[in-house]
PDB file of N, CA and C in Angstrom:
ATOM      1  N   UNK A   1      36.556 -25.822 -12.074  1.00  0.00           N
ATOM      2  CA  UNK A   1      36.246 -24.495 -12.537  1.00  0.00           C
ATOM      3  C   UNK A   1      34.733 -24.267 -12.582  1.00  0.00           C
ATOM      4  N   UNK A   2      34.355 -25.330 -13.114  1.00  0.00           N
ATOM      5  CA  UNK A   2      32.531 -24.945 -13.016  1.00  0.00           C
ATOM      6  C   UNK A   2      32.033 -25.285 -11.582  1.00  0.00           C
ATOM      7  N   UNK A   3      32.302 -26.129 -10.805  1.00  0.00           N
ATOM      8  CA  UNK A   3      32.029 -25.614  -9.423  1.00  0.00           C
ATOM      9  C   UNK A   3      31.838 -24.350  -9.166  1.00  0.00           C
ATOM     10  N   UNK A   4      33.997 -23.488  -9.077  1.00  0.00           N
ATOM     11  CA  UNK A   4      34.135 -22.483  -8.588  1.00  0.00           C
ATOM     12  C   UNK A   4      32.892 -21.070  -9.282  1.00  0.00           C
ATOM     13  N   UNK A   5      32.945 -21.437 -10.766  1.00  0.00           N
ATOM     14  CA  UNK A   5      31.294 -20.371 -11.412  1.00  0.00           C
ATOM     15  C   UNK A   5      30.182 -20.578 -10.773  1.00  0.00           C
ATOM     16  N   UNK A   6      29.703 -21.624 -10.551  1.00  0.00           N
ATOM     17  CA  UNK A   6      27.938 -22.356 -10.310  1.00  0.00           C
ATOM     18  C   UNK A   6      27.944 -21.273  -7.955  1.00  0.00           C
ATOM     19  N   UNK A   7      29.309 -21.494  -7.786  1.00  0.00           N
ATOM     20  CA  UNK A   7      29.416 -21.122  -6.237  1.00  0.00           C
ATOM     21  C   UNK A   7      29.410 -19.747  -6.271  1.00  0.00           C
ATOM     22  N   UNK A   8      30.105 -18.716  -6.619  1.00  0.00           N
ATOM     23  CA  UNK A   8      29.994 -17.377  -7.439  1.00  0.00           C
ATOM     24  C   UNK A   8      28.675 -17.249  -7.614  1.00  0.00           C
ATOM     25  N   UNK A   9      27.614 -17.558  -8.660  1.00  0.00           N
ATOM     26  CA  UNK A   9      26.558 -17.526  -9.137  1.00  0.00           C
ATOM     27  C   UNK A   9      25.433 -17.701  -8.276  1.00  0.00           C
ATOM     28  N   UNK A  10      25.490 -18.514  -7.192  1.00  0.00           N
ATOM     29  CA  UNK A  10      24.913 -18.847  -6.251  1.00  0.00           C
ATOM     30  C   UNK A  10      25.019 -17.566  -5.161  1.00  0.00           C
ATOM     31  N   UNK A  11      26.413 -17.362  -4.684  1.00  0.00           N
ATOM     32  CA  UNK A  11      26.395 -16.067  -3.672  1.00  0.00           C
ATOM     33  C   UNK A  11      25.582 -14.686  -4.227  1.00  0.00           C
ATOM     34  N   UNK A  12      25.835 -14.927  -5.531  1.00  0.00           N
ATOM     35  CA  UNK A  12      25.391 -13.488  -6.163  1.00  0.00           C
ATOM     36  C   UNK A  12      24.132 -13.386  -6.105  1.00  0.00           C
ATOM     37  N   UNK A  13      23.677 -14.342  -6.629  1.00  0.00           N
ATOM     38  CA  UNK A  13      22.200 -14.665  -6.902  1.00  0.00           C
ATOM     39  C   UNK A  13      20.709 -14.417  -5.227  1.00  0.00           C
ATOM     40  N   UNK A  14      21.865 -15.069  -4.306  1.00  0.00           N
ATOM     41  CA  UNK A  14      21.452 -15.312  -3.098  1.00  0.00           C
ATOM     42  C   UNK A  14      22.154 -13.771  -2.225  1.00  0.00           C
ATOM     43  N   UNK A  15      23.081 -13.440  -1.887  1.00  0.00           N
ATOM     44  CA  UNK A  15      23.698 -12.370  -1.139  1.00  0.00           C
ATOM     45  C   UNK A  15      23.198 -10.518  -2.170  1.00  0.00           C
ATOM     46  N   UNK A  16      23.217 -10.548  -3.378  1.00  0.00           N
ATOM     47  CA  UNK A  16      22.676  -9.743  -3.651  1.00  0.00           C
ATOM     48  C   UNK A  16      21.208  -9.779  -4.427  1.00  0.00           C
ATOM     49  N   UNK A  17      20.893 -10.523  -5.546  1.00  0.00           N
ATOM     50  CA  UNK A  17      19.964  -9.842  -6.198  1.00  0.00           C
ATOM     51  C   UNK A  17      18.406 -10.091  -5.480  1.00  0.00           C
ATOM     52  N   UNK A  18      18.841 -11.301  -4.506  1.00  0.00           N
ATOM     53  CA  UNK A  18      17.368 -12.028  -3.762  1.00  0.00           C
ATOM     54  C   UNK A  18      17.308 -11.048  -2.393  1.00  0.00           C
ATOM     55  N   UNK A  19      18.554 -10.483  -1.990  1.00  0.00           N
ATOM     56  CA  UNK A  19      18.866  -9.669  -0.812  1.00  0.00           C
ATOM     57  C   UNK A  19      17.598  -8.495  -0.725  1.00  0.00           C
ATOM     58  N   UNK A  20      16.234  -8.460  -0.271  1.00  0.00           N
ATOM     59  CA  UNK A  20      15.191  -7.266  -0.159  1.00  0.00           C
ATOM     60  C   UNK A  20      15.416  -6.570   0.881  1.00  0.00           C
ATOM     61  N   UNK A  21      16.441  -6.567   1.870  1.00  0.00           N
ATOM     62  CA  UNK A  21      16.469  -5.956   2.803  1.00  0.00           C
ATOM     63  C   UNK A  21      18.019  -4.989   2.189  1.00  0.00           C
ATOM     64  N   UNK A  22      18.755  -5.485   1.564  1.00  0.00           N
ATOM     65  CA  UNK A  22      19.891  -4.636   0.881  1.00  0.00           C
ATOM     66  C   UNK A  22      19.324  -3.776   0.051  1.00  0.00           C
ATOM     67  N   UNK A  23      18.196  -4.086  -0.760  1.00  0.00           N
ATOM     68  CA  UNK A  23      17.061  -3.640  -1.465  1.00  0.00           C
ATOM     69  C   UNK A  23      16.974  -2.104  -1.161  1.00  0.00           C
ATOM     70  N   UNK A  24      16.570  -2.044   0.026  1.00  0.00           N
ATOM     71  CA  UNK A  24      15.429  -1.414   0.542  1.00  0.00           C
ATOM     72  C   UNK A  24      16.903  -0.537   1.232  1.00  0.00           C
ATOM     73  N   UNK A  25      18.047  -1.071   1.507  1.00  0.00           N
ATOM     74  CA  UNK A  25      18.521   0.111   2.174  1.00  0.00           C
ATOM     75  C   UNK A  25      19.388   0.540   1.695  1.00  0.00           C
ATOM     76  N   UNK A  26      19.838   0.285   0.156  1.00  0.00           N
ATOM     77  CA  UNK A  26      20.027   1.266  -1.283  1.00  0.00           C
ATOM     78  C   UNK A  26      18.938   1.657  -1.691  1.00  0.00           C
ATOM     79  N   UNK A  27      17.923   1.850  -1.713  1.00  0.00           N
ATOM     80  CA  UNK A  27      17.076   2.684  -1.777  1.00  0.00           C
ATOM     81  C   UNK A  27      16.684   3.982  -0.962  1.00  0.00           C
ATOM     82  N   UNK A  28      16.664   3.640   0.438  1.00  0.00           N
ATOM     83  CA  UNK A  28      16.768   4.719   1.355  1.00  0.00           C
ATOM     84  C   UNK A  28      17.869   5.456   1.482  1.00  0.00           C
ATOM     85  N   UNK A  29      19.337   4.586   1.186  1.00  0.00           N
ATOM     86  CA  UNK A  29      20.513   5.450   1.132  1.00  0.00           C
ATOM     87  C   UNK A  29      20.284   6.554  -0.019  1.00  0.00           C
ATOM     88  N   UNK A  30      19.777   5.942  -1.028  1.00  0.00           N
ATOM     89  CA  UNK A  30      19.681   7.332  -2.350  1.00  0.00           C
ATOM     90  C   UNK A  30      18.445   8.034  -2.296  1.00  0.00           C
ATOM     91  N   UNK A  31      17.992   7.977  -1.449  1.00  0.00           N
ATOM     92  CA  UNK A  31      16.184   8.467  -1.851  1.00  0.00           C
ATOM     93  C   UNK A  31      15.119   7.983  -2.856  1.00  0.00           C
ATOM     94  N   UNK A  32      15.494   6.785  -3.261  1.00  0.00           N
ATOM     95  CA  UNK A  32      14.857   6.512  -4.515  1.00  0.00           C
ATOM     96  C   UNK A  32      13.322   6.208  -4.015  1.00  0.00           C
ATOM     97  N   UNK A  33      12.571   6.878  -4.811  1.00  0.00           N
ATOM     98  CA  UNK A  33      10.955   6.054  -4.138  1.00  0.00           C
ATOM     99  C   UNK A  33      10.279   5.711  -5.668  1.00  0.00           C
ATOM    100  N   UNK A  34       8.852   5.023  -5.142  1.00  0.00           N
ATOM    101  CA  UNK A  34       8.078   4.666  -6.340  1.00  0.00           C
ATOM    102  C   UNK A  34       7.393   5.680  -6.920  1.00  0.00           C
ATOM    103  N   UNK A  35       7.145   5.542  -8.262  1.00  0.00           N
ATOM    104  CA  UNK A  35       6.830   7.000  -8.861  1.00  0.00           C
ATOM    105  C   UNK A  35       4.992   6.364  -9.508  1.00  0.00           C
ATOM    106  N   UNK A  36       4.823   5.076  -9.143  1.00  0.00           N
ATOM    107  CA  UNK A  36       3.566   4.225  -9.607  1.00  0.00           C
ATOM    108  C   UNK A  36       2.604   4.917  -9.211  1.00  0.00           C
ATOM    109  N   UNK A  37       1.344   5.034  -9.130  1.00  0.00           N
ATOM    110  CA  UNK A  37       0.252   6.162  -8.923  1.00  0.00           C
ATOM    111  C   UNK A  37      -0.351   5.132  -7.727  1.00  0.00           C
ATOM    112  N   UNK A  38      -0.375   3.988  -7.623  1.00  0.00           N
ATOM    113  CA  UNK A  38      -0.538   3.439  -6.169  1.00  0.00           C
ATOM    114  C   UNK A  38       0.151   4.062  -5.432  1.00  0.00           C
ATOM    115  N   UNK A  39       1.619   3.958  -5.495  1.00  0.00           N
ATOM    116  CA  UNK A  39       2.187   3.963  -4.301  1.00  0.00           C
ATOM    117  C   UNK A  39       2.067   5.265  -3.891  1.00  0.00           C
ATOM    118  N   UNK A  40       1.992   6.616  -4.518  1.00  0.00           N
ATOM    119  CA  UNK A  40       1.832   7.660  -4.243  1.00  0.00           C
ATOM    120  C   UNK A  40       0.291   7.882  -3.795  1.00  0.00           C
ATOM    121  N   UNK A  41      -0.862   7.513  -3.959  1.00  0.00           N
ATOM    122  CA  UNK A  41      -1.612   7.434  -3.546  1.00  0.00           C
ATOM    123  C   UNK A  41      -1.271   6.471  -1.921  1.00  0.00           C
ATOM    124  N   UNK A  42      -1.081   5.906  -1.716  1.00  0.00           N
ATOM    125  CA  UNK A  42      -0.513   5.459  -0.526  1.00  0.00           C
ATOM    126  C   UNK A  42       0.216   5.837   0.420  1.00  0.00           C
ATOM    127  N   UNK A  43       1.123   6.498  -0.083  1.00  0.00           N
ATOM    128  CA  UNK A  43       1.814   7.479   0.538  1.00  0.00           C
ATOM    129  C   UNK A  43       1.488   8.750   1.290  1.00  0.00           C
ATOM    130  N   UNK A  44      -0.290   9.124   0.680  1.00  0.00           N
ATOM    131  CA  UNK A  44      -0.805  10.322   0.611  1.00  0.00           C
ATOM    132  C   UNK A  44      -1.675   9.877   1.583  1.00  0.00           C
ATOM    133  N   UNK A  45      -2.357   8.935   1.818  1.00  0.00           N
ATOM    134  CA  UNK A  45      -3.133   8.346   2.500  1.00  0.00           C
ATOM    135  C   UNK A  45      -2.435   8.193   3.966  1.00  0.00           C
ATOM    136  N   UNK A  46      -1.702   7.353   4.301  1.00  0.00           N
ATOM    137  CA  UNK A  46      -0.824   7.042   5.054  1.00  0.00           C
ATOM    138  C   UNK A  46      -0.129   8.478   5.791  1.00  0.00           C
ATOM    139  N   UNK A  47      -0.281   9.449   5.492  1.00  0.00           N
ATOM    140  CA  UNK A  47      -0.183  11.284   5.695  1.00  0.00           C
ATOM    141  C   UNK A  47      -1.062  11.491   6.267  1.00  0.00           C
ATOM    142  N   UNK A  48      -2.628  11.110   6.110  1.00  0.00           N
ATOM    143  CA  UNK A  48      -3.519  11.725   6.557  1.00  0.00           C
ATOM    144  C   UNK A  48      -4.180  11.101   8.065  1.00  0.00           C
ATOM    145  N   UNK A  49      -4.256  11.977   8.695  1.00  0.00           N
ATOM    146  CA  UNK A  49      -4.855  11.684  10.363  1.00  0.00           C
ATOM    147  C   UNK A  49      -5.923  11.118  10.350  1.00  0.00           C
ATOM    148  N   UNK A  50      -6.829  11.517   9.357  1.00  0.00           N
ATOM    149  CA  UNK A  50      -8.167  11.479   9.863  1.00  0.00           C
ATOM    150  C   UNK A  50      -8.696   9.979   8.878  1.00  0.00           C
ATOM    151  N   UNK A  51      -7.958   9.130   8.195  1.00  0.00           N
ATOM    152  CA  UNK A  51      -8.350   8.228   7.457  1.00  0.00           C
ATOM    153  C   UNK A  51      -8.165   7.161   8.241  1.00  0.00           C
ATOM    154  N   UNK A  52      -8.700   6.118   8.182  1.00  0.00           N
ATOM    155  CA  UNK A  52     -10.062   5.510   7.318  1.00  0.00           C
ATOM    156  C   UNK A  52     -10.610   6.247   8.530  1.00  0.00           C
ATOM    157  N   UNK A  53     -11.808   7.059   8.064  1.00  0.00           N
ATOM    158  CA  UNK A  53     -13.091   7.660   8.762  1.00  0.00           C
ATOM    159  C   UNK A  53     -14.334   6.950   9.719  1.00  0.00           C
ATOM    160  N   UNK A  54     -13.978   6.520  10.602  1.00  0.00           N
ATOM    161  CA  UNK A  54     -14.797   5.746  11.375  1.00  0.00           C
ATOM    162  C   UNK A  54     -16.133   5.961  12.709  1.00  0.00           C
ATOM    163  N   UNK A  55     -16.188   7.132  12.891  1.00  0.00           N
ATOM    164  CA  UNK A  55     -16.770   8.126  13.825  1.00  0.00           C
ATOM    165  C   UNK A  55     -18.112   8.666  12.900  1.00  0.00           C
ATOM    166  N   UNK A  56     -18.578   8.196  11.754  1.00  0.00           N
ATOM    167  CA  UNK A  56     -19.455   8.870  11.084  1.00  0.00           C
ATOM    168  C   UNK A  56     -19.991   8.031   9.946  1.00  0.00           C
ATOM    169  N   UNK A  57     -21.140   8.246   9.617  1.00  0.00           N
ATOM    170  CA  UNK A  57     -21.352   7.386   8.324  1.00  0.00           C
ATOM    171  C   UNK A  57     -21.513   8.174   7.088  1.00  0.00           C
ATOM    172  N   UNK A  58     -21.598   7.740   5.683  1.00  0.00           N
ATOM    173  CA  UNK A  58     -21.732   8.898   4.914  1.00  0.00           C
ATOM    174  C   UNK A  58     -22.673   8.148   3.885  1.00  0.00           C
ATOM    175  N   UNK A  59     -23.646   8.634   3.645  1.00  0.00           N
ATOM    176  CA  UNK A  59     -25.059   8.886   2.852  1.00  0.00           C
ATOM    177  C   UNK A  59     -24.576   8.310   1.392  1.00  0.00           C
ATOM    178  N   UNK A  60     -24.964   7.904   0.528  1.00  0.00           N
ATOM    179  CA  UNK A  60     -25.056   8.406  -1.113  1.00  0.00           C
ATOM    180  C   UNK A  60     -26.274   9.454  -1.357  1.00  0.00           C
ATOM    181  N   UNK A  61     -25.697   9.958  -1.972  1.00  0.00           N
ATOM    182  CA  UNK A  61     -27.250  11.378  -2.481  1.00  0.00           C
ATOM    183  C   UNK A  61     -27.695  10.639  -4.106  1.00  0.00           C
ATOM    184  N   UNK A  62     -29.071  10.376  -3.595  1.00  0.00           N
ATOM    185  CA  UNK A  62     -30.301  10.441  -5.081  1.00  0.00           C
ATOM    186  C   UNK A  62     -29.746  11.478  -5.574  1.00  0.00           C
ATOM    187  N   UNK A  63     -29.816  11.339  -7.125  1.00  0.00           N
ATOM    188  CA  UNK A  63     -28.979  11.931  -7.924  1.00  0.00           C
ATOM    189  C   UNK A  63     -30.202  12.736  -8.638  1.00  0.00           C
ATOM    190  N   UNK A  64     -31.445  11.417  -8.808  1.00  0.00           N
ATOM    191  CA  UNK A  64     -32.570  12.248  -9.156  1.00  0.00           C
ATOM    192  C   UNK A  64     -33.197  13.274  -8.360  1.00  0.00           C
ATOM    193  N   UNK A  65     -33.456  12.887  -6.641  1.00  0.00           N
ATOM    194  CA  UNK A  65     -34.771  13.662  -6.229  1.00  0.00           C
ATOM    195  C   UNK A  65     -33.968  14.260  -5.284  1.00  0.00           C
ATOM    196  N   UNK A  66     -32.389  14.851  -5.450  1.00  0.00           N
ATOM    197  CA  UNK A  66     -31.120  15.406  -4.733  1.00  0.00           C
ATOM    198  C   UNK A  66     -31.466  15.599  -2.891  1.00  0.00           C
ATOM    199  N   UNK A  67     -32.145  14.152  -2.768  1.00  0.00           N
ATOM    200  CA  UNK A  67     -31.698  13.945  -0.942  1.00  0.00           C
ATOM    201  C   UNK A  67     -30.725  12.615  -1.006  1.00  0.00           C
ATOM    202  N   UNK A  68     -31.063  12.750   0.504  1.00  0.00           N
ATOM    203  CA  UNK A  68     -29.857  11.290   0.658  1.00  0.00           C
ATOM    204  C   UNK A  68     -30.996   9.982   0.368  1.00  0.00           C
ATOM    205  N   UNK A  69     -30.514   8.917   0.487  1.00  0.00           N
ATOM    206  CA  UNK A  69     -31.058   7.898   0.124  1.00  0.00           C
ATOM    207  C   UNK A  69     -30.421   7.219   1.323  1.00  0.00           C
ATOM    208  N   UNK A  70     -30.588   5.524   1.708  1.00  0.00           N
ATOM    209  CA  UNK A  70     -30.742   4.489   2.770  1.00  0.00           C
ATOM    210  C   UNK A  70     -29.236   3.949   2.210  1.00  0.00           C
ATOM    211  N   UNK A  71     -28.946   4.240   1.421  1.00  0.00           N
ATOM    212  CA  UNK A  71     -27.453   3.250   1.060  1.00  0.00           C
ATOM    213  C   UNK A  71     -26.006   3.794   1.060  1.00  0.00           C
ATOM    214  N   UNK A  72     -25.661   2.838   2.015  1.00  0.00           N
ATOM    215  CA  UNK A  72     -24.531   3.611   1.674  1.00  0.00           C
ATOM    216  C   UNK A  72     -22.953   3.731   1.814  1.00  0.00           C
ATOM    217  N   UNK A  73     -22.368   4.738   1.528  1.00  0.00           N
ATOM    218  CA  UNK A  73     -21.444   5.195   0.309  1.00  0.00           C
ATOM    219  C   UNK A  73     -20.144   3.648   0.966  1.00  0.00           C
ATOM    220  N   UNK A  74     -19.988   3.393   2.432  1.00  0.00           N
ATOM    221  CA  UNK A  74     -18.667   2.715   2.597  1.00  0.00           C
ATOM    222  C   UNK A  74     -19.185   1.863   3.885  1.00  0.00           C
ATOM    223  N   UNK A  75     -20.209   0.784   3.208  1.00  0.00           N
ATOM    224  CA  UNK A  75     -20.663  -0.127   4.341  1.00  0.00           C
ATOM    225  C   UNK A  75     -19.535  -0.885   4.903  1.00  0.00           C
ATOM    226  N   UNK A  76     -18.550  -1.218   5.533  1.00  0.00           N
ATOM    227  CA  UNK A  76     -17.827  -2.308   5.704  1.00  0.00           C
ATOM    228  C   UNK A  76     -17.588  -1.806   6.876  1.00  0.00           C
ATOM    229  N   UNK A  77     -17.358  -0.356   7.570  1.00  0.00           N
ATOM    230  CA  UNK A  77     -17.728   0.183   8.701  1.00  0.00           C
ATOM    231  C   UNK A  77     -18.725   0.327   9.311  1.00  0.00           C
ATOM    232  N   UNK A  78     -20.049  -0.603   9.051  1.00  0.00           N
ATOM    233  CA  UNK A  78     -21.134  -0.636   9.287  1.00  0.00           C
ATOM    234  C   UNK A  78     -21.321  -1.862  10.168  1.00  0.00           C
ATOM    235  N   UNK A  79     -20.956  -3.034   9.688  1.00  0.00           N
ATOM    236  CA  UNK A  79     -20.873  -4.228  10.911  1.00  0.00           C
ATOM    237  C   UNK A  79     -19.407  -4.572  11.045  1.00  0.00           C
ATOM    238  N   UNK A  80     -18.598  -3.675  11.923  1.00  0.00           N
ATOM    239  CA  UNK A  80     -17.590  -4.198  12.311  1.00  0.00           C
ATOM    240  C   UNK A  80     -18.046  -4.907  13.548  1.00  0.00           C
ATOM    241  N   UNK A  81     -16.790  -5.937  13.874  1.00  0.00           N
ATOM    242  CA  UNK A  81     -16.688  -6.893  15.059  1.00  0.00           C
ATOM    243  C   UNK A  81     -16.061  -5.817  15.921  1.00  0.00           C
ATOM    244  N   UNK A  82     -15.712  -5.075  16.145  1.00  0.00           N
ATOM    245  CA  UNK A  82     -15.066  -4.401  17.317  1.00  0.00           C
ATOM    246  C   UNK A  82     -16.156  -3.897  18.254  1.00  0.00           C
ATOM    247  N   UNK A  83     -17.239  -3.700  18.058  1.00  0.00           N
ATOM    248  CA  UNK A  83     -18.362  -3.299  18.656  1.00  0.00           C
ATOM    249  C   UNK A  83     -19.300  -4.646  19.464  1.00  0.00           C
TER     250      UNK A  83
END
């Protein structure tokens, strides 16, 4: 009898609750999505054409003497390897 429980417990454990792909398509069957402010931010992102912005650089503005300044706002597009 405790075999036949521990084997039960095992399918369940393994065929449903570890199952992320059953997961994911009771979720899509009901519409359920994440309501977390990442994921919706992600979601919003992932919408937009024109992101990540790579065709342009963008300034920080001196806050004191209101021009641009030498630094700036999203260096990591600045020495890419693709170039």
């Amino acid at each position: 009898m405790i075999v036949v429980r521990f084997a039960v417990s095992v399918f369940v454990e393994d065929a449903l609750l570890e199952n992320r792909r059953l997961w994911l398509w009771i979720k899509a069957l009901l519409g359920i999505r994440s309501s977390s402010k990442y994921r919706k931010l992600q979601r919003q992102v992932e919408g937009e054409a024109s992101w990540p912005p790579t065709n342009h650089r963008d300034f920080a503005e001196d806050a004191k003497r209101n021009r641009k300044s030498k630094t700036y706002v999203n260096p990591a597009y600045e020495n890419s390897k693709d170039d």
